[in-house]
Protein backbone atom coordinates (compact mmCIF):
# COMPACT_ATOMS: atom_id res chain seq x y z
CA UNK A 1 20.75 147.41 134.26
CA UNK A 2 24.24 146.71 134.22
CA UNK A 3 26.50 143.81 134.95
CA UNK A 4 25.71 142.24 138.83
CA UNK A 5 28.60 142.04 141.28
CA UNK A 6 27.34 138.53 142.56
CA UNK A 7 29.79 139.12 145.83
CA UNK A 8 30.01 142.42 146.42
CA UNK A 9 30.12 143.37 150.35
CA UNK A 10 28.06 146.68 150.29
CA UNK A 11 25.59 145.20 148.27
CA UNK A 12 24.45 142.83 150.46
CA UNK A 13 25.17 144.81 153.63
CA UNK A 14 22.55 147.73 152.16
CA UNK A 15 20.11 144.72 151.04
CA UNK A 16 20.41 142.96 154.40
CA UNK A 17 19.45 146.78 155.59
CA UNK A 18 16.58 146.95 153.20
CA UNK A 19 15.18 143.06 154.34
CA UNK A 20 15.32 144.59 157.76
CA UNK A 21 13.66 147.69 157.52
CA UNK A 22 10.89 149.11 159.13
CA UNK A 23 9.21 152.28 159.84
CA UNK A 24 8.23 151.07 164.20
CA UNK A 25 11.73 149.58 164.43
CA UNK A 26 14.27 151.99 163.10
CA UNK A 27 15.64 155.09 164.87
CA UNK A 28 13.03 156.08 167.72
CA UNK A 29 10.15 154.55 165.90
CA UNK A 30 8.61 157.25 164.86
CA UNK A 31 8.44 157.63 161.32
CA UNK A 32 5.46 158.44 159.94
CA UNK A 33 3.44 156.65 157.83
CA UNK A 34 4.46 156.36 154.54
CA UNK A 35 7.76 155.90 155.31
CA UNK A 36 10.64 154.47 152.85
CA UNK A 37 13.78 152.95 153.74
CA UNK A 38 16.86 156.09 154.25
CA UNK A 39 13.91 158.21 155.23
CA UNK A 40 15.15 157.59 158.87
CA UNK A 41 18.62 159.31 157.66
CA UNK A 42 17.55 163.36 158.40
CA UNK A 43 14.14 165.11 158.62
CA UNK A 44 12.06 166.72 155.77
CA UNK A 45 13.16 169.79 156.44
CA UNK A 46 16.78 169.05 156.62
CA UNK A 47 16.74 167.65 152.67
CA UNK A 48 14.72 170.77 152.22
CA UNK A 49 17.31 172.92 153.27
CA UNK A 50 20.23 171.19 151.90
CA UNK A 51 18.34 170.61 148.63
CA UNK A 52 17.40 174.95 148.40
CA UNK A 53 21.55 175.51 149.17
CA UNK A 54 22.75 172.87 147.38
CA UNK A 55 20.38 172.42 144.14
CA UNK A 56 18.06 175.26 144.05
CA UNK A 57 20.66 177.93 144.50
CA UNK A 58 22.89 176.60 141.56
CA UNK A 59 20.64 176.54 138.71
CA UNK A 60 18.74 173.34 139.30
CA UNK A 61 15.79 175.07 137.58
CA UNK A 62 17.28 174.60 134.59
CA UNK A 63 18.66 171.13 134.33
CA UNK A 64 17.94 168.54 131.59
CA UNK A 65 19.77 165.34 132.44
CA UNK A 66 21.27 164.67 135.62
CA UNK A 67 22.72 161.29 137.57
CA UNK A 68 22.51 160.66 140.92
CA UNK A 69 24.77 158.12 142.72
CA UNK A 70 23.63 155.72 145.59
CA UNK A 71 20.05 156.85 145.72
CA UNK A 72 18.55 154.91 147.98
CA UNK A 73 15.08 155.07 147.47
CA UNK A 74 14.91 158.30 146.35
CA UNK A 75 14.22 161.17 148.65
CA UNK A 76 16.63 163.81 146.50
CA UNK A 77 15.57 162.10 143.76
CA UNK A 78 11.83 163.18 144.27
CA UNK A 79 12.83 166.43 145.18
CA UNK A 80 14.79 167.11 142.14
CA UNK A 81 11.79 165.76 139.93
CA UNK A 82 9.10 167.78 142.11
CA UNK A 83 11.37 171.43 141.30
CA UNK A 84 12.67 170.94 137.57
CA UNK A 85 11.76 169.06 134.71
CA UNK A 86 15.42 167.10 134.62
CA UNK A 87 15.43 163.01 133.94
CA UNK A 88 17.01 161.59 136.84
CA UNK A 89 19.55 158.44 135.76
CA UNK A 90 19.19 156.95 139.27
CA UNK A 91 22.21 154.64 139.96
CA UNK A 92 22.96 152.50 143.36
CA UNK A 93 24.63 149.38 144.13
CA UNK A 94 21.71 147.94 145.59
CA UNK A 95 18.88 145.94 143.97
CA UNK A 96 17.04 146.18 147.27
CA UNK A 97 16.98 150.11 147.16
CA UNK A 98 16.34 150.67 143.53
CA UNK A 99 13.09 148.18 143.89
CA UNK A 100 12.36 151.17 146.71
CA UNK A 101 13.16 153.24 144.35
CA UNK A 102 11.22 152.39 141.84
CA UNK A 103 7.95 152.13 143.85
CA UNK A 104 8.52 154.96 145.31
CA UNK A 105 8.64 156.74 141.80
CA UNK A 106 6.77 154.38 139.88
CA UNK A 107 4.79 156.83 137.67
CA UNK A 108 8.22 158.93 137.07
CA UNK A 109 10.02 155.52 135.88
CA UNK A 110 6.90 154.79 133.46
CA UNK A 111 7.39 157.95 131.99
CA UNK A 112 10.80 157.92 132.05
CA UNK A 113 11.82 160.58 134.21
CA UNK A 114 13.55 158.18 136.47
CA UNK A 115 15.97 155.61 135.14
CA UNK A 116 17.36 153.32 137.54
CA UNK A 117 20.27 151.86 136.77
CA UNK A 118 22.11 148.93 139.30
CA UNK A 119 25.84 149.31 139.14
CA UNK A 120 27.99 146.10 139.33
CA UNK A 121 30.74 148.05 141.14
CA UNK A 122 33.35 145.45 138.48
CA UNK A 123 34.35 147.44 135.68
CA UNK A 124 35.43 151.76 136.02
CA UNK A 125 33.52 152.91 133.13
CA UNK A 126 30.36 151.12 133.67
CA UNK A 127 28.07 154.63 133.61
CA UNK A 128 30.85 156.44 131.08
CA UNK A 129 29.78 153.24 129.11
CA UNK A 130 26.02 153.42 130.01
CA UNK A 131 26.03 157.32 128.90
CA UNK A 132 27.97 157.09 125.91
CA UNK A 133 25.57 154.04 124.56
CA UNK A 134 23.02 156.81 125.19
CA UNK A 135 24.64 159.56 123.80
CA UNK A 136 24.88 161.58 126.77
CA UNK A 137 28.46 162.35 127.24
CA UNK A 138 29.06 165.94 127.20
CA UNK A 139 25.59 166.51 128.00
CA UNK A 140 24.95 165.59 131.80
CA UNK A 141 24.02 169.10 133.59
CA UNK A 142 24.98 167.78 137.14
CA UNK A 143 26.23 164.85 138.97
CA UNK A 144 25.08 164.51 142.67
CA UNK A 145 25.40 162.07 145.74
CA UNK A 146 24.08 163.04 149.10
CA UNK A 147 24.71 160.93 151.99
CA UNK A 148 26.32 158.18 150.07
CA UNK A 149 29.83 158.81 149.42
CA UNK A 150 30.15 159.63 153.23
CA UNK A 151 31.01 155.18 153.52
CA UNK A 152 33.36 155.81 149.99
CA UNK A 153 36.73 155.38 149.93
CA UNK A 154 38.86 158.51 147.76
CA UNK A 155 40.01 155.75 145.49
CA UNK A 156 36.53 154.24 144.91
CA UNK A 157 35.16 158.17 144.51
CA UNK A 158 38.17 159.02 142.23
CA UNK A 159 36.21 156.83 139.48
CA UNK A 160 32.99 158.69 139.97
CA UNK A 161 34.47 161.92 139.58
CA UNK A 162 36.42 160.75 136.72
CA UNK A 163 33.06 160.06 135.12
CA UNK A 164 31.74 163.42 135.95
CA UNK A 165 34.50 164.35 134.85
CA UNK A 166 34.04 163.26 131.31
CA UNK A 167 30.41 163.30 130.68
CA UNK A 168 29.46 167.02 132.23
CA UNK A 169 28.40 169.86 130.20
CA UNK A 170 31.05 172.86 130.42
CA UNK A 171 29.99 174.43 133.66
CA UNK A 172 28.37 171.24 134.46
CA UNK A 173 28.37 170.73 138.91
CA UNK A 174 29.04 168.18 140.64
CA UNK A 175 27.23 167.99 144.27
CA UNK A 176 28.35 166.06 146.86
CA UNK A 177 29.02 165.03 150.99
CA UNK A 178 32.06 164.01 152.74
CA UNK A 179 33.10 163.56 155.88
CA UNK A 180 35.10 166.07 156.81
CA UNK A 181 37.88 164.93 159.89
CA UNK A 182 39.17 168.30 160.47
CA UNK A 183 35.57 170.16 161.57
CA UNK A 184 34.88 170.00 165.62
CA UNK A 185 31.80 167.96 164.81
CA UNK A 186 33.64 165.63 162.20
CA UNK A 187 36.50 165.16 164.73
CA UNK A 188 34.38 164.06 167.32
CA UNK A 189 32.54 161.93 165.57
CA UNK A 190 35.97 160.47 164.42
CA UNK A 191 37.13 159.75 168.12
CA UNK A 192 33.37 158.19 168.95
CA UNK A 193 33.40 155.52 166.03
CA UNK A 194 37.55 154.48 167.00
CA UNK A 195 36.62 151.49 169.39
CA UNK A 196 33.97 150.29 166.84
CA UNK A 197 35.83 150.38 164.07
CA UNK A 198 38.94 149.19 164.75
CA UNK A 199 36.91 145.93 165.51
CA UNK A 200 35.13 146.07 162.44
CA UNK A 201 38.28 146.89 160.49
CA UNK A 202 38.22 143.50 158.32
CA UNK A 203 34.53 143.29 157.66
CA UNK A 204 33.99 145.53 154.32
CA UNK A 205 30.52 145.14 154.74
CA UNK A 206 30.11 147.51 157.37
CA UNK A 207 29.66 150.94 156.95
CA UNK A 208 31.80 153.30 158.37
CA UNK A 209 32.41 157.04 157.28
CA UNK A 210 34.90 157.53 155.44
CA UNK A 211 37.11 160.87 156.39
CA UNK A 212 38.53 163.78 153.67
CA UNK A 213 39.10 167.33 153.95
CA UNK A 214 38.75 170.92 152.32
CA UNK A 215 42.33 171.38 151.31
CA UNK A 216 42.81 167.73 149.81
CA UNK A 217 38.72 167.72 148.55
CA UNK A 218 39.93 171.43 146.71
CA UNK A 219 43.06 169.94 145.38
CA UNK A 220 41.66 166.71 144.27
CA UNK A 221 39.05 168.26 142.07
CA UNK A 222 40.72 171.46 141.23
CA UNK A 223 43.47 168.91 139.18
CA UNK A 224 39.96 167.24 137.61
CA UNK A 225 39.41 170.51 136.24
CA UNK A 226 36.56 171.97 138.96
CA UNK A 227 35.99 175.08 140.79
CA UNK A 228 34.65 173.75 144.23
CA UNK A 229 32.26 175.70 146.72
CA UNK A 230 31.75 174.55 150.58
CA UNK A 231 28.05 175.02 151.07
CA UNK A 232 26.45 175.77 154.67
CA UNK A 233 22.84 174.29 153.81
CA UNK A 234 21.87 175.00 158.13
CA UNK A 235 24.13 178.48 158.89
CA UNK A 236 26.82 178.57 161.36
CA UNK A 237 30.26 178.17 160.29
CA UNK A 238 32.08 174.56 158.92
CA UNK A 239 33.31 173.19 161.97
CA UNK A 240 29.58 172.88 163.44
CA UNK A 241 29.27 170.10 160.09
CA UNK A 242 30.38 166.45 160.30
CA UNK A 243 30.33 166.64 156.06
CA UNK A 244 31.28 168.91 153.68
CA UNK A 245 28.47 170.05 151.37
CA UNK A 246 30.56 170.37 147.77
CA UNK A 247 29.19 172.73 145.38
CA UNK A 248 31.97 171.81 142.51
CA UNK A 249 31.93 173.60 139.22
CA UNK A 250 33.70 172.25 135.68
CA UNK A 251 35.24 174.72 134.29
CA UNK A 252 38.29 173.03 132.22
CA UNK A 253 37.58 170.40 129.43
CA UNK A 254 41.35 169.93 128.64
CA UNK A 255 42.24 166.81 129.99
CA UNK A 256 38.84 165.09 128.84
CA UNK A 257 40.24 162.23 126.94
CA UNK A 258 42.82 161.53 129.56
CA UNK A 259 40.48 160.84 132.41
CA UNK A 260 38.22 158.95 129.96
CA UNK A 261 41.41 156.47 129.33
CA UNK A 262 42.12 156.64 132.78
CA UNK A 263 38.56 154.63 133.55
CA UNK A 264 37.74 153.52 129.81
CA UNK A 265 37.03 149.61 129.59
CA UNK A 266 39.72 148.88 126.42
CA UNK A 267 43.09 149.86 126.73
């Protein structure tokens, strides 16, 4: 576990979520038994399709040691573990989640399949650190996050992606969501959520989506040394999509030790 953020706004606004939840009183109530908190985020077969277009279809198969980032209580998480024979290092900023987490998954954490891992959201390198002390750097097959970063700011992300940055494998992916403001579907949701948050706009604590696009998103990680993919997990064409589905491939290790000292804890 590493170092605790004791007044971090997200993490109490996802464990106030978590002290909240139930399976009658979320959504339309109808979850079914069973239930976990973020399971009212989606259907089954929605992960199932985005997890066959977005994990399947790029080698997942394969995969030794991946990290996921903000995952809840683990719905891609069990996915991944049910299709491959990967450890999972399972990172979120809540302590509320990863105790769903780890219930959830409990026999996969006892045999170490699942390592969850709280973030303190303080210091940059804080899971560069974590997978150096575990000799992992250089070794990570994929870095994923869906339906997390979609309430992370670019600067916040920028450190993530540094990470991947420095700890994937050479053709290592990185998968991902963002909102995407220049789709119909993103657009509109843009224009619905303006009255809301403008009144929220001082509270941190709420979530509220947090808007990119494909020529910035394409830019942004071509510099980081990735080829990037838009994904269509459902069909159609992008503008039906509030996110982007980000397929992004590392193909250039030149500028390694840069982005390490650009999130490195000394120096």
């Amino acid at each position: 576990m590493l170092r605790e953020s004791r007044r971090n706004p997200y993490r109490a606004q996802w464990d106030e979520y978590i002290r909240r939840w139930g399976p009658t009183e979320i959504g339309d109530g109808s979850l079914p038994k069973g239930s976990w908190p973020g399971d009212e985020w989606g259907t089954r077969r929605n992960w199932d399709q985005v997890f066959r277009a977005m994990f399947l279809n790029f080698g997942a198969h394969s995969w030794r040691h991946c990290v996921e980032i903000g995952a809840g209580s683990g719905k891609y998480t069990r996915l991944l573990l049910e299709h491959t024979t990967a450890d999972i290092i399972a990172c979120d900023i809540s302590p509320g989640f990863l105790d769903a987490l780890t219930q959830r998954l409990a026999s996969e954490v006892k045999a170490g399949r699942v390592i969850p891992v709280l973030l303190g959201g303080i210091t940059s390198s804080e899971i560069l650190d974590y997978l150096d002390d575990r000799r992992l750097s250089g070794q990570i097959d994929t870095f994923y996050s869906i339906d997390a970063m979609v309430h992370v700011t670019l600067q916040h992300l920028i450190t993530y992606l540094l990470t991947a940055a420095v700890c994937l494998r050479k053709d290592g992916m990185v998968l991902l969501t963002i909102p995407n403001a220049t789709s119909e579907k993103g657009f509109a949701t843009l224009l619905t959520d303006a009255k809301r948050c403008y009144r929220e706009q001082s509270d941190p604590s709420i979530p509220r989506f947090e808007w990119l696009c494909p020529e910035l998103v394409t830019d942004v990680f071509a510099r980081l040394g990735f080829e990037t993919q838009f994904v269509l997990p459902f069909g159609g064409s992008m503008s039906e999509y509030r996110d982007l589905h980000i397929a992004a491939t590392l193909t250039d290790l030149s500028q390694v030790q840069r982005f390490r000292n650009a999130i490195a804890s000394h120096g």
